[in-house]
Protein backbone atom coordinates (compact mmCIF):
# COMPACT_ATOMS: atom_id res chain seq x y z
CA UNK A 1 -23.03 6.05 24.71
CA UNK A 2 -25.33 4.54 26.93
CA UNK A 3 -25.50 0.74 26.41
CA UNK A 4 -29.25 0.59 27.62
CA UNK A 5 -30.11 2.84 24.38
CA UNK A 6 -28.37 0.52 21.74
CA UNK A 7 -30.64 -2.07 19.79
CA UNK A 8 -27.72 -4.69 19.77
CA UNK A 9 -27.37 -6.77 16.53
CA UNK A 10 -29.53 -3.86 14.70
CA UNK A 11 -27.61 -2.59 11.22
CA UNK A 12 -25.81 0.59 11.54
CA UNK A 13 -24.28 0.80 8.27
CA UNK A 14 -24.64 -0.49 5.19
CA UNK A 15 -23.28 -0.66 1.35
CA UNK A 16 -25.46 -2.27 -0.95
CA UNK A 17 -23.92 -2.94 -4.40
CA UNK A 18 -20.77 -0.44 -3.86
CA UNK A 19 -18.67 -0.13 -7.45
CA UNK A 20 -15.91 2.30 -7.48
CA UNK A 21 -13.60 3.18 -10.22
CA UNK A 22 -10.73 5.51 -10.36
CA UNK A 23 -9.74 7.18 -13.92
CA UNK A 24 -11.62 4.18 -15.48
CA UNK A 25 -10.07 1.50 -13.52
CA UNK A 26 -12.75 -0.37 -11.53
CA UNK A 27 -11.72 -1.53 -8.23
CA UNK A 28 -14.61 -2.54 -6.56
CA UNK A 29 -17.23 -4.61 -8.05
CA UNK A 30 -20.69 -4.18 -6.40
CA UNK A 31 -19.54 -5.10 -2.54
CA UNK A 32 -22.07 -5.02 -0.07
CA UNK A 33 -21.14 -4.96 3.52
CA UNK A 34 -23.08 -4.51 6.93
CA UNK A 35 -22.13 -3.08 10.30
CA UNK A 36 -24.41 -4.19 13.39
CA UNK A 37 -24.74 -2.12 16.17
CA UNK A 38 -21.85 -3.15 19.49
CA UNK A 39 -19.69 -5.59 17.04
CA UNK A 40 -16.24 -5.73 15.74
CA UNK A 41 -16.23 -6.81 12.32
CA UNK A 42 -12.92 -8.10 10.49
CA UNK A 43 -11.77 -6.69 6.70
CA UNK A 44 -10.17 -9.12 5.42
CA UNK A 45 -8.09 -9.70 1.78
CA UNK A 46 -4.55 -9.45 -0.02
CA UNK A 47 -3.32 -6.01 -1.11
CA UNK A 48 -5.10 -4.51 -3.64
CA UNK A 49 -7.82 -6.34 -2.76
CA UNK A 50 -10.12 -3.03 -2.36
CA UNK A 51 -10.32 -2.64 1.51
CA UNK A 52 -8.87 0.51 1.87
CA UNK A 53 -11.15 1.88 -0.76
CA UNK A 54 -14.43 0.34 0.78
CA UNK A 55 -13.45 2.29 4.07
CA UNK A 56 -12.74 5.50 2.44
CA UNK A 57 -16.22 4.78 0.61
CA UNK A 58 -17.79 3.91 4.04
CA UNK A 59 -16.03 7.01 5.72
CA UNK A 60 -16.85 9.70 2.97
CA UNK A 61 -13.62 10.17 1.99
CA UNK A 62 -14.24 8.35 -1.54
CA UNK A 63 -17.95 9.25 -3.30
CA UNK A 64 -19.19 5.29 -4.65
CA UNK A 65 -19.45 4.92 -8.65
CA UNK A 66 -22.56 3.64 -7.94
CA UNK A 67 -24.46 1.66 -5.47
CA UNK A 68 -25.53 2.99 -1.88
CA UNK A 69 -24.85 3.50 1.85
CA UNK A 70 -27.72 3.39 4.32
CA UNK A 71 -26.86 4.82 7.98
CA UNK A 72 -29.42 3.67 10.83
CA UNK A 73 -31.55 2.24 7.35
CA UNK A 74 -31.77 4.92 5.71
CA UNK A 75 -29.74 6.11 2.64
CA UNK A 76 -27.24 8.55 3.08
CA UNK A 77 -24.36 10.66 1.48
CA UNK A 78 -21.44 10.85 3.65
CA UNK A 79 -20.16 14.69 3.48
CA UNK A 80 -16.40 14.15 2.27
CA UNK A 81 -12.75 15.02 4.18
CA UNK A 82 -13.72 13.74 7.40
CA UNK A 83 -16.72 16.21 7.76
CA UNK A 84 -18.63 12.33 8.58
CA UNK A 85 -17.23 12.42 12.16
CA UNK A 86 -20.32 14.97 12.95
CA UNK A 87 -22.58 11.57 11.89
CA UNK A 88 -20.52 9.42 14.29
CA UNK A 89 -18.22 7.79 11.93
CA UNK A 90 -14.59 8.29 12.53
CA UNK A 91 -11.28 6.75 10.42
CA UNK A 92 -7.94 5.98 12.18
CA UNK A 93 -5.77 5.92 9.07
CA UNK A 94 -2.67 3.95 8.56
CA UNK A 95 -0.61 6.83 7.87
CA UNK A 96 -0.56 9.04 11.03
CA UNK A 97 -3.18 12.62 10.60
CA UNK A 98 -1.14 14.07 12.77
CA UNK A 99 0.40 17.92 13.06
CA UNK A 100 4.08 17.45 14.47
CA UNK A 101 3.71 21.39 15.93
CA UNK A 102 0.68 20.19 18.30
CA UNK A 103 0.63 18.94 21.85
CA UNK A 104 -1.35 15.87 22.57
CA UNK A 105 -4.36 17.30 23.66
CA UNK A 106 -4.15 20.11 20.58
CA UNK A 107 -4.54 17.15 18.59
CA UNK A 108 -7.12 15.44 19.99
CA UNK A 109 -8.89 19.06 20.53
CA UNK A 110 -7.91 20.34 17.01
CA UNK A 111 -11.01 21.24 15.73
CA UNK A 112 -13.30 21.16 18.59
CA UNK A 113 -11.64 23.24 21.20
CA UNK A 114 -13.28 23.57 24.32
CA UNK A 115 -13.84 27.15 25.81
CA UNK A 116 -15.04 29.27 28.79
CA UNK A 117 -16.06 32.81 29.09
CA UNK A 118 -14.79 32.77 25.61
CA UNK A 119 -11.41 31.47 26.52
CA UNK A 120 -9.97 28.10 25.68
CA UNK A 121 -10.03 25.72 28.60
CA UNK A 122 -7.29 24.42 28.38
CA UNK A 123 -7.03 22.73 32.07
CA UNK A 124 -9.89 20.97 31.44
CA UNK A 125 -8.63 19.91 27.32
CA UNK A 126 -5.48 18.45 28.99
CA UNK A 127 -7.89 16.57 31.87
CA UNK A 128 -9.89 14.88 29.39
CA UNK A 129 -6.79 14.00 27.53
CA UNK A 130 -5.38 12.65 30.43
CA UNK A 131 -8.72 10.55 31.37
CA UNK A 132 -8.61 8.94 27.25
CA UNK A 133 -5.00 8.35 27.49
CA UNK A 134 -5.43 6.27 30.52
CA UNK A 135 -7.94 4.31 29.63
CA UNK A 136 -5.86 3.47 26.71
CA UNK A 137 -3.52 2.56 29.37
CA UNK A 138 -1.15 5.24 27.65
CA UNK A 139 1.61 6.74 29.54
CA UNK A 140 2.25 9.50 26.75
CA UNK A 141 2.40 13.44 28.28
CA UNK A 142 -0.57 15.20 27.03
CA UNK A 143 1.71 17.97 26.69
CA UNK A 144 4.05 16.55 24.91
CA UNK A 145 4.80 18.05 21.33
CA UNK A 146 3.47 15.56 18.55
CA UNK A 147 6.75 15.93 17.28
CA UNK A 148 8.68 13.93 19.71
CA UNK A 149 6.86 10.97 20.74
CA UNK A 150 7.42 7.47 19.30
CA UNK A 151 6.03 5.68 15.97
CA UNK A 152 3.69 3.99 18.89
CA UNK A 153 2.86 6.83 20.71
CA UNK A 154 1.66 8.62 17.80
CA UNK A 155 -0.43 5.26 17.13
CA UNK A 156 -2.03 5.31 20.70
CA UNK A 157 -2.73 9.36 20.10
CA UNK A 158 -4.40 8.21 16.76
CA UNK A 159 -6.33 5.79 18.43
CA UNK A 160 -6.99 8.43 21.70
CA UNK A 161 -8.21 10.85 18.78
CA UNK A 162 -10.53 8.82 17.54
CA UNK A 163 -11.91 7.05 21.43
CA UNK A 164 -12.88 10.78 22.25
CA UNK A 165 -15.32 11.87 19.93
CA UNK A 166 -17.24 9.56 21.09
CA UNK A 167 -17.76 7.57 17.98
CA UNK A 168 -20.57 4.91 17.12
CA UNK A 169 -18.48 3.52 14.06
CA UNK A 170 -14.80 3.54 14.35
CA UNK A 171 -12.91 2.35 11.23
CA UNK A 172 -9.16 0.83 12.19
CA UNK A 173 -6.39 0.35 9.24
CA UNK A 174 -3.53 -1.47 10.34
CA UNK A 175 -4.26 0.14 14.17
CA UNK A 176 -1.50 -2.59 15.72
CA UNK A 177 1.02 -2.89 13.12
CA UNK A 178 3.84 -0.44 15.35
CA UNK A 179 2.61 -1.35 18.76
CA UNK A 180 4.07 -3.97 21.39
CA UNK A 181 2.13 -6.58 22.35
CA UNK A 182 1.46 -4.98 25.85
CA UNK A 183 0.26 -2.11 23.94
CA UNK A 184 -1.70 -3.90 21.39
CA UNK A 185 -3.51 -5.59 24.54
CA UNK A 186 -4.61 -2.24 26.20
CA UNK A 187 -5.98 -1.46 22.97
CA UNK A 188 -7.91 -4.66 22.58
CA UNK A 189 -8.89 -4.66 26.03
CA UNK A 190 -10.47 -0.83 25.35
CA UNK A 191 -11.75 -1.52 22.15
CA UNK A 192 -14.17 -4.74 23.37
CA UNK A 193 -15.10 -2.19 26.57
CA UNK A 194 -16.44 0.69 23.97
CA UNK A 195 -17.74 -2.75 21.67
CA UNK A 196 -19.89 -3.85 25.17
CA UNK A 197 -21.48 -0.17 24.82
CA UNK A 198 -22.56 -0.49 21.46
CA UNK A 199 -19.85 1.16 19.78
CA UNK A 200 -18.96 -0.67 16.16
CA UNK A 201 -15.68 -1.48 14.53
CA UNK A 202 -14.68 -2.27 11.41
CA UNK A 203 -11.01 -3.90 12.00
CA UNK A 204 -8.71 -3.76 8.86
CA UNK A 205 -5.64 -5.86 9.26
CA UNK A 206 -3.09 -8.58 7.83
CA UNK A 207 -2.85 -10.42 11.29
CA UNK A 208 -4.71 -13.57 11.49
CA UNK A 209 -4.10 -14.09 15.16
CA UNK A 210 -5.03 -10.94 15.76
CA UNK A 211 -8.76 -11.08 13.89
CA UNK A 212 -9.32 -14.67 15.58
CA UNK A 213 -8.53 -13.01 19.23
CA UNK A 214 -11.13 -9.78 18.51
CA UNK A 215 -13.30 -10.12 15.59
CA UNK A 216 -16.84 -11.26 15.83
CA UNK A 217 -17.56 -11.43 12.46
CA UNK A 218 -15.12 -11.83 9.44
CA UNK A 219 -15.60 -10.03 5.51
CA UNK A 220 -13.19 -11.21 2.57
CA UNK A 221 -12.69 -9.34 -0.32
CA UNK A 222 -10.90 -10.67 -3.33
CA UNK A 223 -9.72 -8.46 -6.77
CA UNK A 224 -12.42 -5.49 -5.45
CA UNK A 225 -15.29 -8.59 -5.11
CA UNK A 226 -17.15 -9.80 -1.75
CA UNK A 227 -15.96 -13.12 -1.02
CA UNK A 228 -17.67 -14.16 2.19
CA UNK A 229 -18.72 -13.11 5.87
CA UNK A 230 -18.90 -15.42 9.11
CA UNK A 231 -18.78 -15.54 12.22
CA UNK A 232 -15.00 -15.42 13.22
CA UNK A 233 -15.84 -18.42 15.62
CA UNK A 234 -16.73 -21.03 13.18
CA UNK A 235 -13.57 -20.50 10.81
CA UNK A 236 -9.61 -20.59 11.42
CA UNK A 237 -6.69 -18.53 10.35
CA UNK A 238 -5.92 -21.20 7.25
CA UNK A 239 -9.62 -20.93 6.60
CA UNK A 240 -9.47 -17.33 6.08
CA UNK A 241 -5.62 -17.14 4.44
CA UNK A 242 -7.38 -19.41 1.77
CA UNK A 243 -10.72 -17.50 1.54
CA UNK A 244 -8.00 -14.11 0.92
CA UNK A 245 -5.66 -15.55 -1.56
CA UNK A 246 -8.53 -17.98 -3.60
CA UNK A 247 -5.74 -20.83 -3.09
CA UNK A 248 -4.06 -23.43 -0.41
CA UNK A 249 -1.40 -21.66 1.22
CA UNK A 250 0.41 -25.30 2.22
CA UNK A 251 3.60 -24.25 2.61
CA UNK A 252 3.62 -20.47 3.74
CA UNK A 253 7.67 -20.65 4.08
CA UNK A 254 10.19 -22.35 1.42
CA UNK A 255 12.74 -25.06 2.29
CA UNK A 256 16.24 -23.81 3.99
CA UNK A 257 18.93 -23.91 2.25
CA UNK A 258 21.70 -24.56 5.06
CA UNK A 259 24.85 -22.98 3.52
CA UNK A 260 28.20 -24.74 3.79
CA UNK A 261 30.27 -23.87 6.34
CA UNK A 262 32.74 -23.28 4.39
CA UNK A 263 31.95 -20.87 2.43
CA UNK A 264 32.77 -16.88 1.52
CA UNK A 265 32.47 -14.78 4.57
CA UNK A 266 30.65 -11.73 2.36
CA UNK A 267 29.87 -9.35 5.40
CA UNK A 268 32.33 -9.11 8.64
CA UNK A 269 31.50 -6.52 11.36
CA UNK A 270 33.72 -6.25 14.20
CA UNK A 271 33.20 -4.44 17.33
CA UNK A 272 30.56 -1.86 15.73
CA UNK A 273 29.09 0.93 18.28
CA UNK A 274 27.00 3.73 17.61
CA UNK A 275 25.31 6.04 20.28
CA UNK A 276 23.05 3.29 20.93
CA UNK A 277 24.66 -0.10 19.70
CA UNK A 278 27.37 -1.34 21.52
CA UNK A 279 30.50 -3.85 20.60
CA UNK A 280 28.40 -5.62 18.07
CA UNK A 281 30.28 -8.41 15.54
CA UNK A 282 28.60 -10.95 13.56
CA UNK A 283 29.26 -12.22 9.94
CA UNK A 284 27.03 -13.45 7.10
CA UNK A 285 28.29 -15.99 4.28
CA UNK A 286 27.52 -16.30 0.86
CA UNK A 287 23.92 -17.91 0.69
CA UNK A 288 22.99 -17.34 4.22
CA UNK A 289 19.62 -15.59 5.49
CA UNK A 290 20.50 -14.53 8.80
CA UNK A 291 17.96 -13.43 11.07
CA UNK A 292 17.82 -10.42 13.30
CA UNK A 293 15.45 -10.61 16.30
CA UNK A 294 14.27 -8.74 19.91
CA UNK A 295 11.88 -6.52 21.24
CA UNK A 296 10.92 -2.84 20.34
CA UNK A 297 13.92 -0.56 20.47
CA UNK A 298 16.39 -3.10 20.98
CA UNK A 299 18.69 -1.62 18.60
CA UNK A 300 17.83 -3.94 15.26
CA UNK A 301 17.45 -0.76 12.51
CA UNK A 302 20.05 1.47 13.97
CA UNK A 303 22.73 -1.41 13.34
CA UNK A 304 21.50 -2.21 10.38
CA UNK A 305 21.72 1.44 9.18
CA UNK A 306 25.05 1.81 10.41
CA UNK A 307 26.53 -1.37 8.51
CA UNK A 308 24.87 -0.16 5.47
CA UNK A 309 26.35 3.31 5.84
CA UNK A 310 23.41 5.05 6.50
CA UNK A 311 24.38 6.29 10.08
CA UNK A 312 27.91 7.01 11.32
CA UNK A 313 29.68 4.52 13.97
CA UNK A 314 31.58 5.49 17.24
CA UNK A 315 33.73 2.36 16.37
CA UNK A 316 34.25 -1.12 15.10
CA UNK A 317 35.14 -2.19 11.58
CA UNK A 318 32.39 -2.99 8.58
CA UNK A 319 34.14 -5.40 6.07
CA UNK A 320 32.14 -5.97 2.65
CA UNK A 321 34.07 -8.81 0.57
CA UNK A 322 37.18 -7.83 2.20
CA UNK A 323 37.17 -4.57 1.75
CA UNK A 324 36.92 -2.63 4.98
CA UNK A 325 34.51 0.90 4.31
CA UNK A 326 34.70 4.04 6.09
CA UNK A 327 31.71 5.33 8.62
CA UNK A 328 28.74 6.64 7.24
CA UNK A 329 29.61 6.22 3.39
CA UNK A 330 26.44 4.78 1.83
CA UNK A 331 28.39 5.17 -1.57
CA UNK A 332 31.09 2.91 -0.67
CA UNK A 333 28.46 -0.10 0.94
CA UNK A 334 26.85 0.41 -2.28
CA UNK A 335 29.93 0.41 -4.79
CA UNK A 336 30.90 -2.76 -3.03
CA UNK A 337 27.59 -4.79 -3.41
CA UNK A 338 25.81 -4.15 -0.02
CA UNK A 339 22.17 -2.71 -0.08
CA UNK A 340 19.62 -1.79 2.35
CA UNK A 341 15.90 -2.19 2.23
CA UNK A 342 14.17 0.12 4.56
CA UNK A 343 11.31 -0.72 6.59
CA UNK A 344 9.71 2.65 6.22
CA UNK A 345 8.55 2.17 2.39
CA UNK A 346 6.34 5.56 2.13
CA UNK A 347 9.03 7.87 4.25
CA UNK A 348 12.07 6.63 3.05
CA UNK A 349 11.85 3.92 0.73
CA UNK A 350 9.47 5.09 -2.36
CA UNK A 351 8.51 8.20 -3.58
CA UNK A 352 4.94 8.57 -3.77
CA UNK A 353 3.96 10.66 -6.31
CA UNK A 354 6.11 8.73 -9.14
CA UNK A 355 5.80 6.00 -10.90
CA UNK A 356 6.83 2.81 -10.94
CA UNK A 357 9.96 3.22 -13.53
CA UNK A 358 11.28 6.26 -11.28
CA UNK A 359 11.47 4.58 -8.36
CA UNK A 360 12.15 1.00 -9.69
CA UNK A 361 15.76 3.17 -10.95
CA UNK A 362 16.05 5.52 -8.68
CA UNK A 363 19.48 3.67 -7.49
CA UNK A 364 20.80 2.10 -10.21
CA UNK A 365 20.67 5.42 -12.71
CA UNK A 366 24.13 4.69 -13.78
CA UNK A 367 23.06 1.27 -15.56
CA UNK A 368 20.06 2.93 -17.47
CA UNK A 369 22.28 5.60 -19.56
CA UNK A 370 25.38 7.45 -20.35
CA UNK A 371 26.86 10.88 -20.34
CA UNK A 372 24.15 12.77 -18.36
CA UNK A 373 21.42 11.27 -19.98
CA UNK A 374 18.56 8.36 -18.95
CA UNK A 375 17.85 5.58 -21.75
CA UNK A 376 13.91 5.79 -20.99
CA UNK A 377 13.74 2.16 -23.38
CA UNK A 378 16.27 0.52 -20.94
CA UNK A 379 14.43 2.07 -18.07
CA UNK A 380 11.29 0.18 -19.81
CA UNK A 381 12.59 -2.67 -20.05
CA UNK A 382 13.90 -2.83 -16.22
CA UNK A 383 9.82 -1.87 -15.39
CA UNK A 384 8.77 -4.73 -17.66
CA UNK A 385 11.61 -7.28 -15.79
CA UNK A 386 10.58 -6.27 -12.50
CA UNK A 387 6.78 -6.77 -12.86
CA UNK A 388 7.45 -10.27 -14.13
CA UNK A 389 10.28 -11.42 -11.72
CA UNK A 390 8.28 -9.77 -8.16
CA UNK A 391 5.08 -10.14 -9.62
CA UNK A 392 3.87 -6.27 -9.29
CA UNK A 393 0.49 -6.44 -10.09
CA UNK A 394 -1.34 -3.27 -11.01
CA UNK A 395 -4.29 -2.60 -13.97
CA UNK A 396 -2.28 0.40 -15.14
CA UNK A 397 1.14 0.42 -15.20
CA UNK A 398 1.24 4.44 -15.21
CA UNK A 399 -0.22 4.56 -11.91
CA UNK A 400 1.81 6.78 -9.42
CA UNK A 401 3.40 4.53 -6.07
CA UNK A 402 0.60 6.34 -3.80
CA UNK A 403 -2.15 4.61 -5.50
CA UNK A 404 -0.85 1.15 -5.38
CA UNK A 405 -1.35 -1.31 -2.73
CA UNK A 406 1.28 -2.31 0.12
CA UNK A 407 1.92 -5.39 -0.66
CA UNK A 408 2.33 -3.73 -4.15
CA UNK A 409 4.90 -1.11 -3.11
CA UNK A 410 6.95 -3.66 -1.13
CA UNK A 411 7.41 -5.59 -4.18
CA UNK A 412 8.28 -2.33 -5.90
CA UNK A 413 11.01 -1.38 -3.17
CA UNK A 414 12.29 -4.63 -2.95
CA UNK A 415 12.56 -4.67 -6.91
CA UNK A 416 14.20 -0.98 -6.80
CA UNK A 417 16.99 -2.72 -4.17
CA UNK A 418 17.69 -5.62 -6.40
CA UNK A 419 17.88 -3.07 -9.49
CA UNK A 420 21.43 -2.36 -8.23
CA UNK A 421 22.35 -5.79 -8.10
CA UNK A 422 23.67 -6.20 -4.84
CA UNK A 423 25.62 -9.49 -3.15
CA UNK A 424 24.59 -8.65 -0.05
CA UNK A 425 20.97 -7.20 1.16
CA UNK A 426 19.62 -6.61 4.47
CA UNK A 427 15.61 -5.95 4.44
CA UNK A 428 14.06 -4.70 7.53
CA UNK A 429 10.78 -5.91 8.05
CA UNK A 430 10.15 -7.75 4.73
CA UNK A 431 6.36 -7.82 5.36
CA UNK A 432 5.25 -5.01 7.27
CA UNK A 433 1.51 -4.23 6.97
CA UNK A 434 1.04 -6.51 3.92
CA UNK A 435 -1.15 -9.54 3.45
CA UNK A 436 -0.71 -13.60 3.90
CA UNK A 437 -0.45 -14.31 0.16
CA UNK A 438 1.74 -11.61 -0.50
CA UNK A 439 4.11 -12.66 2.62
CA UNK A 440 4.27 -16.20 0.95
CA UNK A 441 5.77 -14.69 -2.07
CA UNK A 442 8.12 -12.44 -0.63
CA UNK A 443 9.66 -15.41 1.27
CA UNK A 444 10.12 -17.38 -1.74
CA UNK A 445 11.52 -14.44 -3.44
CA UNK A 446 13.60 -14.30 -0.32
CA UNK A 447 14.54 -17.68 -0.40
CA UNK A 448 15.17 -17.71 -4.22
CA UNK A 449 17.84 -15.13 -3.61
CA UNK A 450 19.84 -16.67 -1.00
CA UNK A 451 19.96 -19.98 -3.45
CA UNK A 452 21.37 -17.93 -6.06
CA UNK A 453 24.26 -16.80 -4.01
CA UNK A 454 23.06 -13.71 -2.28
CA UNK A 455 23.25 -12.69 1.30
CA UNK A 456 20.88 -11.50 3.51
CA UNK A 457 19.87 -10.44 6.64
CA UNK A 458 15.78 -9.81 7.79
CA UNK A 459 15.52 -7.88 10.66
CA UNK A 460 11.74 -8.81 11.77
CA UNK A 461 9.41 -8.43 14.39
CA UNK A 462 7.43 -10.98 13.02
CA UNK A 463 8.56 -13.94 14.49
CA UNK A 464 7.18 -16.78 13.04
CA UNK A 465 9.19 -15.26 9.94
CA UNK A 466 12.77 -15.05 11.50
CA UNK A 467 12.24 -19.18 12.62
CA UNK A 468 10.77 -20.20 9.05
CA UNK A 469 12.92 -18.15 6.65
CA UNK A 470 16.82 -17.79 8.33
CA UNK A 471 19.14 -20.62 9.44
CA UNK A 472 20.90 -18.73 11.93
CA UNK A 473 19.24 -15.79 14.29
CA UNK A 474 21.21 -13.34 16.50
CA UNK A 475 19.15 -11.79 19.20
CA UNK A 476 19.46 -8.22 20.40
CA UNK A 477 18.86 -6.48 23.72
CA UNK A 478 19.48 -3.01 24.61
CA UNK A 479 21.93 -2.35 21.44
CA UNK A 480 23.55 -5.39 22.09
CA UNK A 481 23.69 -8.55 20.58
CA UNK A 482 23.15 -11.22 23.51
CA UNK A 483 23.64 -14.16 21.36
CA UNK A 484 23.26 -16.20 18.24
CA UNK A 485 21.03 -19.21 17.43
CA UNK A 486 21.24 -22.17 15.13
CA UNK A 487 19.53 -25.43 14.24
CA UNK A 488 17.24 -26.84 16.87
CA UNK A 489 18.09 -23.44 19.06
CA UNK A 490 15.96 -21.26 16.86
CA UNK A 491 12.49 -21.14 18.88
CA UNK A 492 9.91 -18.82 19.99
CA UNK A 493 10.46 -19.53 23.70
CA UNK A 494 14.86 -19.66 23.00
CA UNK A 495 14.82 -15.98 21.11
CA UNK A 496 12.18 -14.59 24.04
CA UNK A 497 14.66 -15.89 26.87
CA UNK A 498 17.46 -13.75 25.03
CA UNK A 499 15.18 -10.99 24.18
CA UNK A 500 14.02 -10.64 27.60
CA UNK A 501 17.34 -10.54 29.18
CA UNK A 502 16.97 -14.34 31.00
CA UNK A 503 19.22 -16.05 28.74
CA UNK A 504 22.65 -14.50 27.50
CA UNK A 505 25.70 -16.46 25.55
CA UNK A 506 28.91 -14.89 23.45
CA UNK A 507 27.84 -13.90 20.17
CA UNK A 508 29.80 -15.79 17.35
């Protein structure tokens, strides 16, 4: 797009009193948003806030109840499924719309192959590819199969995908939420170039640095309503937290709670190793949050999910309460009071198309009947403790775990974990791709549980959360833990040395 031709600041698309309801439930009350021509404009709000579904709306995936869209001024219906990419308006979802069986550039092509002499040019598919990818400044093989690349790779493909159409409104859910911060640079860096050309994005996400580094202007929406829009530069992240969640967020983490030194030893791992993780021992007592920290591929989740049973060990020694458990028995973590939250709540952590009671007891179906057979009032009245203890807030309580918001299904999986009534929990990535008000919560429930005697461990990437919620923090490099933090140690700039390999110290 030639910047010359763009009339900068001019409206490129509107919603003017959007409503949208699904099977009666209203979840947008008439929103109108605007879109100007070369600017990148924040969506802002708590889950289940309606953001997703004003995109979808915007994109022509989801027909409006009522109200309109105007593109360029004038009033439009978007053709559904995608089909709006022919108008210039392209989607980069949160979950990946990607075929594993594809190369890189089949992706990117898929759809609009390029051919000659009514062949498909495929030399000149994979250049094109190549040019996109670098100015992403992607290293991914265009020929690589779709199928073996990285969570982040397939983000930056996404995001490739999207850059080469050629787009005048790009739409971006979430778009850093797997990347490093190197990588979420090259994307910023790329996304104000194609912004300086007149290209427009509307930036959904639940990172408040993030919007105050690249927004220009900033939309709240609250319970499906339009709260406000300004100018990113005359407001602040608590400005914005408050604007989301209709209240003071004051204290965003709860008090420690420094356990004695003295007490129970609940989890001992001694010497663990996997193909990756190497010699790793560390122990967590009974009311301790312990924190697990360091960069990207460092070797956090594959511990994790070999302590918990989930993945076999080469060696080393997991002891739950004294009781030592063989390699890769989830069963016997579980019979002895160790659970594990997953990070990867629509893969592996929920099912989708059920509801709320069948996932809530999908672990724990021995305590909700007898003989072969499911006690569907027990099973009720599990559904009716778990909305009231995790505050899991939907309009109708039939609704299947697809349709519910994230901050809404981490609640959910977090509530299906504690359904089994563990001593000891470790919960990988607590708040992934969920809002600030929601993120308070989970911390207090977080915080709640380690005063009532439970143990945890967070693994995060998030680290603002690993300083405020644990009281000790072990630090991993290249499937190794390189040491262990406490008190005044625990700092941004003290877990970076670690993480970055300047700093190392015995583990205790």
């Amino acid at each position: 797009m030639d910047s010359k031709t763009v009339d900068a600041g001019a409206v490129v698309l509107c919603a003017k009193r959007i409503s949208k309801s699904f099977s009666g439930v209203q979840v947008l009350f008439s929103v109108n948003f605007e879109l100007r021509a070369g600017e990148i404009h924040a969506l802002m709000g708590e889950n289940g806030a309606g953001k997703s579904t004003l995109v979808k709306v915007l994109s022509g995936f989801e027909q409006p109840t009522s109200g309109e869209i105007l593109l360029d001024g004038k009033p439009v219906t978007l053709p559904p499924n995608g089909a709006a990419e022919a108008l210039g308006i392209v989607i980069i979802h949160q979950e990946f719309n990607l075929a594993d069986h594809l190369t890189v550039t089949e992706s990117l092509f898929l759809g609009r192959e390029v051919t000659r002499f009514g062949m498909l040019d495929r030399r000149h598919m994979r250049s094109e590819t190549r040019r996109v990818l670098d100015q992403l400044g992607s290293h991914v093989d265009e020929n690589a199969m779709i199928s073996s690349l990285s969570i982040a790779d397939k983000q930056m493909v996404e995001i490739a995908k999207a850059i080469s159409r050629d787009a005048r409104v790009v739409f971006m859910d979430e778009p850093t939420a797997v990347l490093s911060r190197e990588e979420t640079n090259f994307l910023f860096r790329q996304v104000r170039k194609l912004r300086d050309k007149g290209t427009s994005f509307v930036f959904v996400s639940h990172k408040l640095d993030e919007v105050m580094e690249l927004t220009d202007r900033v939309t709240v929406l609250r319970d499906g309503q339009w709260i406000k829009t300004s100018p990113t530069s005359i407001l602040d992240g608590e400005s914005i937290a408050q604007l989301m969640v209709g209240r003071e967020l004051s204290s965003l983490y709860p008090a420690k709670n420094e356990p004695d030194v003295d007490e129970q030893v609940m989890l001992d791992v001694r010497s663990l190793s996997t193909s990756y993780v190497q010699d790793a021992s560390f122990e967590v007592r009974k009311g301790e949050i312990l924190g697990f920290s360091g960069l990207i591929g460092s070797g956090r989740t594959e511990l994790m999910e070999a302590v918990a049973g989930l993945r076999s060990r080469h060696a080393g020694e997991v002891v739950i309460k004294g009781e030592t458990v063989l390699s890769g028995d989830v069963h016997a973590t579980n019979r002895c009071g160790l659970a594990y939250m997953t990070k990867d709540r629509k893969s592996k952590g929920l099912l989708l198309n059920s509801g709320m009671t069948a996932n809530l007891t999908l672990q724990s179906l021995d305590r909700h009947g007898k003989l072969g057979y499911l006690n569907p009032s027990s099973e009720a009245a599990a559904l009716v403790r778990a909305r009231r203890r995790f505050d899991i807030r939907v309009r109708d309580g039939s609704i299947v775990a697809r349709r519910m918001s994230g901050g809404n299904q981490q609640k959910l999986l977090l509530a299906k974990v504690m359904e089994t009534e563990p001593d000891i929990i470790i919960i990988d990535e607590p708040t992934r791709g969920i809002d600030v008000g929601t993120k308070q919560q989970i911390y207090h429930f977080i915080s709640a549980l380690a005063r009532d005697g439970k143990s945890i461990i967070v693994v995060s990437s998030e680290m603002p959360e690993i300083i405020g919620l644990c009281t000790r923090v072990a630090v991993m490099r290249e499937g190794r833990i390189v040491g262990v933090l406490e008190g005044d140690e625990i700092s941004e700039q003290e877990i970076m040395r670690y993480a970055a390999g300047l700093k190392k110290k015995q583990a205790a």
